[in-house]
C-alpha atoms as a PDB file:
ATOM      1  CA  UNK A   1       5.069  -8.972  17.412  1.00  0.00           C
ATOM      2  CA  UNK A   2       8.952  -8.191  17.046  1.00  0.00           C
ATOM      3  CA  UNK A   3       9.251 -10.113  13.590  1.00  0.00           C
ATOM      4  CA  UNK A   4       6.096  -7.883  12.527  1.00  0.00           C
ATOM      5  CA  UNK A   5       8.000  -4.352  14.068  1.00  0.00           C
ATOM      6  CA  UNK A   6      11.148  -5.450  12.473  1.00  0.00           C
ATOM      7  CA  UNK A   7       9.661  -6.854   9.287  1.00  0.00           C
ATOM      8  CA  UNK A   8       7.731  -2.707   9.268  1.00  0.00           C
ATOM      9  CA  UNK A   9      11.223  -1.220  10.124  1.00  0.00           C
ATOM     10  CA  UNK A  10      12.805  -2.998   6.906  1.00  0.00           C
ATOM     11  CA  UNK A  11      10.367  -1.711   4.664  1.00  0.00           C
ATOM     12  CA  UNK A  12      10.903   2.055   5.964  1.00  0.00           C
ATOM     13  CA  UNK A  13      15.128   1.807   5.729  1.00  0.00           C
ATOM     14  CA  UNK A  14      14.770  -0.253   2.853  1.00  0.00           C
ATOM     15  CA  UNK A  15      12.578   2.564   0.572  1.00  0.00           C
ATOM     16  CA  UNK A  16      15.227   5.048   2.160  1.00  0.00           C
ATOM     17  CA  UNK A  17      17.959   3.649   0.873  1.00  0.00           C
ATOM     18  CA  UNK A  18      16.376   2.865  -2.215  1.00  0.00           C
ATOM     19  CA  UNK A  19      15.388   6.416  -2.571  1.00  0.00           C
ATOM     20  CA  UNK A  20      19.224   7.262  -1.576  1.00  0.00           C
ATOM     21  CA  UNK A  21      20.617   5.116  -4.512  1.00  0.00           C
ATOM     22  CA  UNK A  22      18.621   6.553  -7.013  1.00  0.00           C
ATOM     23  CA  UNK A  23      19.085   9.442  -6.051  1.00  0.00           C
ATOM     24  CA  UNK A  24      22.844   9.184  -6.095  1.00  0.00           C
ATOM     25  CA  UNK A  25      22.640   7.329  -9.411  1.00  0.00           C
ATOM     26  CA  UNK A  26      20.739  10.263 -10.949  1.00  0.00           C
ATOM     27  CA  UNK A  27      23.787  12.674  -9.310  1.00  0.00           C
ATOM     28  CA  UNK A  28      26.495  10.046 -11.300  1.00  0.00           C
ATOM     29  CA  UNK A  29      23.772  10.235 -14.500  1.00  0.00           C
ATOM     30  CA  UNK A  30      22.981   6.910 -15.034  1.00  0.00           C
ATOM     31  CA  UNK A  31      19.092   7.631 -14.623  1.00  0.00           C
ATOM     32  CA  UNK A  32      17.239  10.371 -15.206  1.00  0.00           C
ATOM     33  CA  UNK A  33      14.658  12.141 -12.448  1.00  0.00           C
ATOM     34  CA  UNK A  34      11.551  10.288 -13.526  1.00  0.00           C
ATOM     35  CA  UNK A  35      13.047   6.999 -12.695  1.00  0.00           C
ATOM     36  CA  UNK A  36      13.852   8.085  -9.456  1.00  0.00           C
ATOM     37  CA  UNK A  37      10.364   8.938  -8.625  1.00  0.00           C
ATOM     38  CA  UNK A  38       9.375   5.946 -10.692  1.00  0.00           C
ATOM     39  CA  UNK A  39      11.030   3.055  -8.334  1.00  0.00           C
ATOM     40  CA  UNK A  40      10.393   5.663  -5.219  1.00  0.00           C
ATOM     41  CA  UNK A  41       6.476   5.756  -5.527  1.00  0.00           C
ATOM     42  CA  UNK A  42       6.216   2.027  -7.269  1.00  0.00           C
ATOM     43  CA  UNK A  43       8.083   0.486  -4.147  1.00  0.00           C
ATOM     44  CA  UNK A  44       5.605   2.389  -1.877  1.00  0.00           C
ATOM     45  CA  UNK A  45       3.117   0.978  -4.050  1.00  0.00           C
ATOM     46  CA  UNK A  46       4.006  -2.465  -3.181  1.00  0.00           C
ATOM     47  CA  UNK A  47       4.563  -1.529   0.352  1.00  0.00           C
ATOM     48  CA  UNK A  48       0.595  -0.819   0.578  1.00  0.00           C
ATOM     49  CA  UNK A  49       0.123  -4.171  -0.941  1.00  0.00           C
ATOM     50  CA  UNK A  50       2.234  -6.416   1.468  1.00  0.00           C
ATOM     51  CA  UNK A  51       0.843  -4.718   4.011  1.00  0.00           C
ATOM     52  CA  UNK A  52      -2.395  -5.246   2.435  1.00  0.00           C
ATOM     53  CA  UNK A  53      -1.798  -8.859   2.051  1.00  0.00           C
ATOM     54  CA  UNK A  54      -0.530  -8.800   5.861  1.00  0.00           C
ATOM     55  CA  UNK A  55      -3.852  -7.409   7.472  1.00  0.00           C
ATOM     56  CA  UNK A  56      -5.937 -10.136   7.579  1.00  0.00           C
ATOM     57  CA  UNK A  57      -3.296 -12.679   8.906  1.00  0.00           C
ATOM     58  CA  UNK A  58      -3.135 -10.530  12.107  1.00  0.00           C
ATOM     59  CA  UNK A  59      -5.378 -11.140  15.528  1.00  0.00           C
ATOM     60  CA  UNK A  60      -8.707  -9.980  15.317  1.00  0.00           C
ATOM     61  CA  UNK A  61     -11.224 -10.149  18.718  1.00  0.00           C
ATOM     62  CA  UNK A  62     -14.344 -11.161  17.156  1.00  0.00           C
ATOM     63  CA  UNK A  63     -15.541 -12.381  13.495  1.00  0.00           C
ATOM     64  CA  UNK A  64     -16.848  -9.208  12.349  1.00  0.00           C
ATOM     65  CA  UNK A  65     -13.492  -7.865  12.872  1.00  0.00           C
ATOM     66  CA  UNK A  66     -11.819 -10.877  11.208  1.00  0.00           C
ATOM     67  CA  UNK A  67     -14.483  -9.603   7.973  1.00  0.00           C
ATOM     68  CA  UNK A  68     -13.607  -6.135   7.583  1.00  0.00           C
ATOM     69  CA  UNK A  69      -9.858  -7.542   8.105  1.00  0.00           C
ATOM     70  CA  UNK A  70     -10.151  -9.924   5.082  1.00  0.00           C
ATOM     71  CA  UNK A  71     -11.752  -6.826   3.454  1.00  0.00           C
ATOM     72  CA  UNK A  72      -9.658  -4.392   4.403  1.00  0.00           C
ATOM     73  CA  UNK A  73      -6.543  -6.766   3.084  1.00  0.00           C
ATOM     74  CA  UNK A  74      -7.872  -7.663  -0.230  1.00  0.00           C
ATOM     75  CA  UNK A  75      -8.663  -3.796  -1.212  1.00  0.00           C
ATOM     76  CA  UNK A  76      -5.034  -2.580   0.334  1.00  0.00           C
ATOM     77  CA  UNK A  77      -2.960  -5.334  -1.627  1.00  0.00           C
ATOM     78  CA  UNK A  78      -4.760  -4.486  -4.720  1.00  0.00           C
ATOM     79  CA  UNK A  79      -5.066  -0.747  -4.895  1.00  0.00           C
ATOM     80  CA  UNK A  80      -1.042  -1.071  -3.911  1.00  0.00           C
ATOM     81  CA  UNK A  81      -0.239  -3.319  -6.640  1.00  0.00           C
ATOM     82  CA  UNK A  82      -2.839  -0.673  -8.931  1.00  0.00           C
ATOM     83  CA  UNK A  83      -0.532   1.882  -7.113  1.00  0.00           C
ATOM     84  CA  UNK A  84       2.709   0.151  -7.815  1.00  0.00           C
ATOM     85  CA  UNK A  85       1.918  -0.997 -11.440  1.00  0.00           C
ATOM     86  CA  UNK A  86       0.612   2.819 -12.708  1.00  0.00           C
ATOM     87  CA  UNK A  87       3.423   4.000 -11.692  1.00  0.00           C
ATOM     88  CA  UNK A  88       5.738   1.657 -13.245  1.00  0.00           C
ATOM     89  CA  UNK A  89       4.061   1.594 -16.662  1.00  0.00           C
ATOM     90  CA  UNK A  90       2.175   4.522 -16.967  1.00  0.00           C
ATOM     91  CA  UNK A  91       2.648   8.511 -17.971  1.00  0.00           C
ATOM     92  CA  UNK A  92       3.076  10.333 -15.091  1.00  0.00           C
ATOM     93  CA  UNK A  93       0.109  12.290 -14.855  1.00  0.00           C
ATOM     94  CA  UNK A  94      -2.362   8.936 -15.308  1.00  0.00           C
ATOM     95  CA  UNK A  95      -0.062   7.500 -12.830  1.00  0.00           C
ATOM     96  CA  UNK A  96      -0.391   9.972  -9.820  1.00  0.00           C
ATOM     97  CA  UNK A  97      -4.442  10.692 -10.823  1.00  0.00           C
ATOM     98  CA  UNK A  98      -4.805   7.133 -10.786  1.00  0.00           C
ATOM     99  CA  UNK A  99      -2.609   5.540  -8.211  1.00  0.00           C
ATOM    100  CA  UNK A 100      -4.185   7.973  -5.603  1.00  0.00           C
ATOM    101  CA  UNK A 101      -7.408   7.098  -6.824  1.00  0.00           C
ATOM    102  CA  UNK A 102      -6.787   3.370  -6.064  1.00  0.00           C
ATOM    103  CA  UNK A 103      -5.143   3.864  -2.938  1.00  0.00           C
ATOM    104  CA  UNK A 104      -8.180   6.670  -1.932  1.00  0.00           C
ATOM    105  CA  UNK A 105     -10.763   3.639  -3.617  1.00  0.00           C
ATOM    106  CA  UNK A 106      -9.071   0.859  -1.159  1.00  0.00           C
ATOM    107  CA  UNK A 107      -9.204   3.198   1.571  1.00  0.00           C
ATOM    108  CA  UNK A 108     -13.211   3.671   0.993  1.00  0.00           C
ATOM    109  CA  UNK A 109     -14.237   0.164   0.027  1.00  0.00           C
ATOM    110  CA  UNK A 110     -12.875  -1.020   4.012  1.00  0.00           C
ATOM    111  CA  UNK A 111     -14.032   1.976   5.592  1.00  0.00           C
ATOM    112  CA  UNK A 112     -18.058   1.498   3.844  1.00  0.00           C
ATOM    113  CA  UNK A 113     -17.679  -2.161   4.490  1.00  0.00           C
ATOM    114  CA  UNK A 114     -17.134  -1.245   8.205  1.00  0.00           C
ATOM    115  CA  UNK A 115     -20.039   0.381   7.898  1.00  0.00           C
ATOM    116  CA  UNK A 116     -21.582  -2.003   6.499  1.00  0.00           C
ATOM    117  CA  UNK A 117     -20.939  -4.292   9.078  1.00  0.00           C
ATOM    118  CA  UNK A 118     -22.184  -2.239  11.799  1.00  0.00           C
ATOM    119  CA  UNK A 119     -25.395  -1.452  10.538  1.00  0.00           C
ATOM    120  CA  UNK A 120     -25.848  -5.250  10.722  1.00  0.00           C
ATOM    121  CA  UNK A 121     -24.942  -5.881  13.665  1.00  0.00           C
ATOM    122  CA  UNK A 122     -27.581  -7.066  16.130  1.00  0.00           C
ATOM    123  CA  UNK A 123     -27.761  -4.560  19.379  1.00  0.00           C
ATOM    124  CA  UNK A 124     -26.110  -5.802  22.561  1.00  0.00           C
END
């Protein structure tokens, strides 16, 4: 549990300082403002997707949870990398339309599966 909170912790100080140096190589002018938000927004992107990839290697109480986990994980890590790899290669606009979109798509394909999973479940 401490590796996990510490390997969380890193991810947070490491997109601030990221976020810092850009933004203090924009102030010097080696890169302009759409970079910044650029390697901002695409390291988020692969923060969803570690923690994506994560999810289902964690403890789960019974083996429906252990299903929506594996589901849950696989739609994460690849609307992040979606996420991550709009906004590293596409226009801006197609890159905030459709990285939200993925993220919001992930985000619906665990939460139906859930459901899914439920309504199949035999009554206790």
């Amino acid at each position: 549990m401490k590796k996990q909170v510490i390997a969380d912790l890193g991810w947070g100080v490491g997109i601030i300082v990221l976020a810092l140096g850009a933004t203090g190589a924009r102030n010097l002018g080696y890169i302009d403002a759409d970079t910044v938000t650029r390697l901002v927004l695409g390291a988020t992107g692969l923060m969803v997707a570690w923690f994506g990839n994560r999810m289902p290697k964690t403890i789960a109480p019974g083996p429906r949870a252990r299903q929506a986990q594996r589901v849950g994980g696989w739609s994460m890590a690849l609307s992040g990398l979606v996420y991550a790899g709009l906004w590293a290669f596409a226009p801006t606009e197609v890159a905030l339309i459709g990285g939200c979109g993925a993220i919001m798509l992930g985000i619906a394909v665990t939460f139906f599966y859930c459901l899914s999973l439920r309504g199949r479940a035999k009554p206790a």
